[in-house]
N, C-alpha and C. Protein backbone atom coordinates (compact mmCIF):
# COMPACT_ATOMS: atom_id res chain seq x y z
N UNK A 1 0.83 -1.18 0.00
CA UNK A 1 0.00 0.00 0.00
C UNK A 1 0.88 1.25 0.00
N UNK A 2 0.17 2.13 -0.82
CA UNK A 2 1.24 3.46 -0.93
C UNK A 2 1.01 4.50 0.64
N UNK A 3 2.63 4.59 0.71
CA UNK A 3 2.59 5.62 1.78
C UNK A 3 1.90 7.39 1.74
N UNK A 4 2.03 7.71 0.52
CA UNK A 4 1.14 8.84 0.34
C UNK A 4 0.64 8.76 -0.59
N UNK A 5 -0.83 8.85 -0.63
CA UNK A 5 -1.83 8.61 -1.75
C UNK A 5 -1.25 9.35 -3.11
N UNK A 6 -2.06 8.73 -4.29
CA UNK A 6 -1.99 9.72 -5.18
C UNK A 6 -3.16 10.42 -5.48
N UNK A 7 -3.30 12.04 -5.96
CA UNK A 7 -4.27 12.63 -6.23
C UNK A 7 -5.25 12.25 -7.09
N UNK A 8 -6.64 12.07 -6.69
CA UNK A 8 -7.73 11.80 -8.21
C UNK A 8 -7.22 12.27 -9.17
N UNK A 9 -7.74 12.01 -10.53
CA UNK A 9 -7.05 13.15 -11.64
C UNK A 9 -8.12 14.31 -11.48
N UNK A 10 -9.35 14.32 -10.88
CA UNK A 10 -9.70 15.56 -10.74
C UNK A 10 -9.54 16.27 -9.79
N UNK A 11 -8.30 16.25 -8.56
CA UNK A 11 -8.07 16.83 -7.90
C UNK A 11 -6.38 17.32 -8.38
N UNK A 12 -6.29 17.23 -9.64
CA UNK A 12 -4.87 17.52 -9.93
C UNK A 12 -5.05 18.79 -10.51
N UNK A 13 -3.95 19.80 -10.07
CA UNK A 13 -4.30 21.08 -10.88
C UNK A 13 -4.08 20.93 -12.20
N UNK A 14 -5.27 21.70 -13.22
CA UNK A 14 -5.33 22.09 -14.14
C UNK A 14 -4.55 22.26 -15.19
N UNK A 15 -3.36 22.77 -14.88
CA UNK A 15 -1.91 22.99 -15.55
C UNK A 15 -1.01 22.29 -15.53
N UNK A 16 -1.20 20.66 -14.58
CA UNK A 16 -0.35 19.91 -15.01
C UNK A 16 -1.13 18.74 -15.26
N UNK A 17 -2.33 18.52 -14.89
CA UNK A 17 -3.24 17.78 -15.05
C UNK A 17 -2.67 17.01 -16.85
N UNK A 18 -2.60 17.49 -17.82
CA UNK A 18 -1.89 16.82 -19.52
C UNK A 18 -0.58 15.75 -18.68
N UNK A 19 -0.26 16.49 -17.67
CA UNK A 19 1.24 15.24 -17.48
C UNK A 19 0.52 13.81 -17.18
N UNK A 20 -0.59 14.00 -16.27
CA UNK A 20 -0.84 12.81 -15.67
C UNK A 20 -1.62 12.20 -16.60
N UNK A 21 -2.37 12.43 -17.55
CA UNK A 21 -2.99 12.17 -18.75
C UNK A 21 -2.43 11.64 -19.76
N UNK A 22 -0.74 12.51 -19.91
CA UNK A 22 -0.04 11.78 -20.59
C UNK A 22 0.54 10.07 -20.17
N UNK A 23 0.84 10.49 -18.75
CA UNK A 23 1.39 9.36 -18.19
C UNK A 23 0.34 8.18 -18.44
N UNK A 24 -0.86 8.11 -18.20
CA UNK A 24 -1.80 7.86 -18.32
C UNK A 24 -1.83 6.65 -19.67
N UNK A 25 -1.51 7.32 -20.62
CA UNK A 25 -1.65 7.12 -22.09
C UNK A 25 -0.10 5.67 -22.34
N UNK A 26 0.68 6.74 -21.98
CA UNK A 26 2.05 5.77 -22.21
C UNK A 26 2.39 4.38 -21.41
N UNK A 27 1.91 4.08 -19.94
CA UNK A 27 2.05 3.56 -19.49
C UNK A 27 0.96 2.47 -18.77
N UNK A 28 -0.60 3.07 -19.18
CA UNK A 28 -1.22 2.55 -18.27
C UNK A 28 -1.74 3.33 -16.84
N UNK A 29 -1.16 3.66 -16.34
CA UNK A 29 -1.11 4.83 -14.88
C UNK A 29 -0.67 5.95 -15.17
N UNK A 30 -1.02 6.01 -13.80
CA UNK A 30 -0.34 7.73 -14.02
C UNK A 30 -0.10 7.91 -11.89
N UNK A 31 -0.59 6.89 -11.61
CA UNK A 31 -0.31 6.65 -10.10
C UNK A 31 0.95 7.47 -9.19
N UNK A 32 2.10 7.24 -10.13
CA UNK A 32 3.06 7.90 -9.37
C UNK A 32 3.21 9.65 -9.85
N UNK A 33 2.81 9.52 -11.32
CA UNK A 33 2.60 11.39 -11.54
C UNK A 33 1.66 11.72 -10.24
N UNK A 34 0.75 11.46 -10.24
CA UNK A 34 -0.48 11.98 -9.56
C UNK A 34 -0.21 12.20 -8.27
N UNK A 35 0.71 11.26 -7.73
CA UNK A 35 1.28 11.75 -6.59
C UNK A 35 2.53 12.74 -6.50
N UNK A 36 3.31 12.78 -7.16
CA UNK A 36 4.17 14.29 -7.43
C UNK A 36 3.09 14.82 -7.76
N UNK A 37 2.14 14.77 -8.33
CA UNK A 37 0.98 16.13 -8.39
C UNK A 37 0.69 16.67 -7.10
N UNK A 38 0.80 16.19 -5.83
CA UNK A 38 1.17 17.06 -4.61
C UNK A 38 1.42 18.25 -4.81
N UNK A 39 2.60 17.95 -4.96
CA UNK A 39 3.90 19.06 -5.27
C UNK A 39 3.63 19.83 -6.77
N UNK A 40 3.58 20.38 -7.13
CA UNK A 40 3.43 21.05 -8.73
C UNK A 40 4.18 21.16 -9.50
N UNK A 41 4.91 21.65 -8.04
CA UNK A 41 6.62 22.40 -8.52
C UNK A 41 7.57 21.12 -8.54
N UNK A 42 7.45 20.24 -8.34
CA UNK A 42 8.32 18.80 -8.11
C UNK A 42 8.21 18.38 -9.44
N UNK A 43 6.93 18.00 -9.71
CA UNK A 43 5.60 17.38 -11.14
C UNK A 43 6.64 18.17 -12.37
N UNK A 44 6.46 19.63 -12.56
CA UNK A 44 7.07 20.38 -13.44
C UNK A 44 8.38 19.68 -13.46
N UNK A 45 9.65 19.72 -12.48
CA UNK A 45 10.86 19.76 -12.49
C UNK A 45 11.38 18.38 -13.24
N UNK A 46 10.63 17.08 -12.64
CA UNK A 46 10.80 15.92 -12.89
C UNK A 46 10.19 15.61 -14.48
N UNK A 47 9.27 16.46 -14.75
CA UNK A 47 8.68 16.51 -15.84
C UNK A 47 10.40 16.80 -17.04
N UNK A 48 10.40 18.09 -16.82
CA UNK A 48 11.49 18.64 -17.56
C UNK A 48 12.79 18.00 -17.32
N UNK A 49 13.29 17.83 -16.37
CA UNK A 49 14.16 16.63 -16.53
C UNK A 49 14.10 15.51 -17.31
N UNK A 50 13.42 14.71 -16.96
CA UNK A 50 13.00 13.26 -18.25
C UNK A 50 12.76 14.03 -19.57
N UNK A 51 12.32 14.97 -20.16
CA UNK A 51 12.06 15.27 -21.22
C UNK A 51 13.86 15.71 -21.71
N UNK A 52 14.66 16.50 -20.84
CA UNK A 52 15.70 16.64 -21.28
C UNK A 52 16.72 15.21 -21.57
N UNK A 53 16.58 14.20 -20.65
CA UNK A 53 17.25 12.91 -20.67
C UNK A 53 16.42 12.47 -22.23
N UNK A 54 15.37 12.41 -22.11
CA UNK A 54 14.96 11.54 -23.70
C UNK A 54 15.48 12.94 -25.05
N UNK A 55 15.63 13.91 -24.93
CA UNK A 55 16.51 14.42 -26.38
C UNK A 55 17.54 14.25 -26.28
N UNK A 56 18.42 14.58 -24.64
CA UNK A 56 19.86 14.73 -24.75
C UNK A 56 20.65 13.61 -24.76
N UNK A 57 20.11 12.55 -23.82
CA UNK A 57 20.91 11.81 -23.48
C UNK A 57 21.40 10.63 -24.47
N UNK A 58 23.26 10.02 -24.40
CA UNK A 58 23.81 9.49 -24.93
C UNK A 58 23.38 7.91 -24.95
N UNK A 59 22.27 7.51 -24.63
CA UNK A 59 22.05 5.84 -24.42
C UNK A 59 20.70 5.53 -26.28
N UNK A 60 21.55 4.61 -26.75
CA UNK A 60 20.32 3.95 -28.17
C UNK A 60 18.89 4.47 -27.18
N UNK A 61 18.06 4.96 -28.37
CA UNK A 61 16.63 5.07 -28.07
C UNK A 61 16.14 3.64 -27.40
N UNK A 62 16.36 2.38 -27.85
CA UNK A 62 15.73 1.22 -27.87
C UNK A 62 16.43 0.44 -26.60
N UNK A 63 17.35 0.71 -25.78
CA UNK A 63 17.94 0.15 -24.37
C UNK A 63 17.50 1.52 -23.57
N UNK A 64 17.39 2.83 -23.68
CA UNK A 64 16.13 3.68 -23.11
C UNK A 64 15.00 3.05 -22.75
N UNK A 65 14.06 3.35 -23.73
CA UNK A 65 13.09 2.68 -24.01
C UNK A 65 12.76 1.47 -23.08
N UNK A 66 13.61 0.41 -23.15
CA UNK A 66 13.85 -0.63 -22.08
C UNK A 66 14.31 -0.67 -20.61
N UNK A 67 14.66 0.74 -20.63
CA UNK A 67 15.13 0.91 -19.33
C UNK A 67 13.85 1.31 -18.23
N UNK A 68 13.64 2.15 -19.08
CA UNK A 68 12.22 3.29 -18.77
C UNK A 68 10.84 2.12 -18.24
């Protein structure tokens, strides 16, 4: 059982609410976004991070992909 819930998606603000939607889409869940949806400012940061690791980073798309 999770130690801190995650937010409904209708209790997620508005403006990041597409992350958890996205997550949603790609994976099945969105369980652990929704819980950085707590935080907003966490949600954003972690957001933009992973988005910088999937353009920048030096690893084949396809052992990514597998990692992820």
């Amino acid at each position: 059982m999770a130690r801190i819930e995650p937010l409904r998606i209708d209790e997620v603000d508005d403006e990041i609410r597409h992350l958890c939607e996205e997550a949603e889409r790609q994976s099945g869940t969105s369980a652990s976004t929704r819980t950085y949806a707590r935080n907003p400012g966490v949600l954003k940061a972690l957001a933009t991070f992973r988005a910088t690791l999937a353009r920048e980073g030096t690893l084949d798309p396809v052992l990514r992909e597998l990692v992820r």
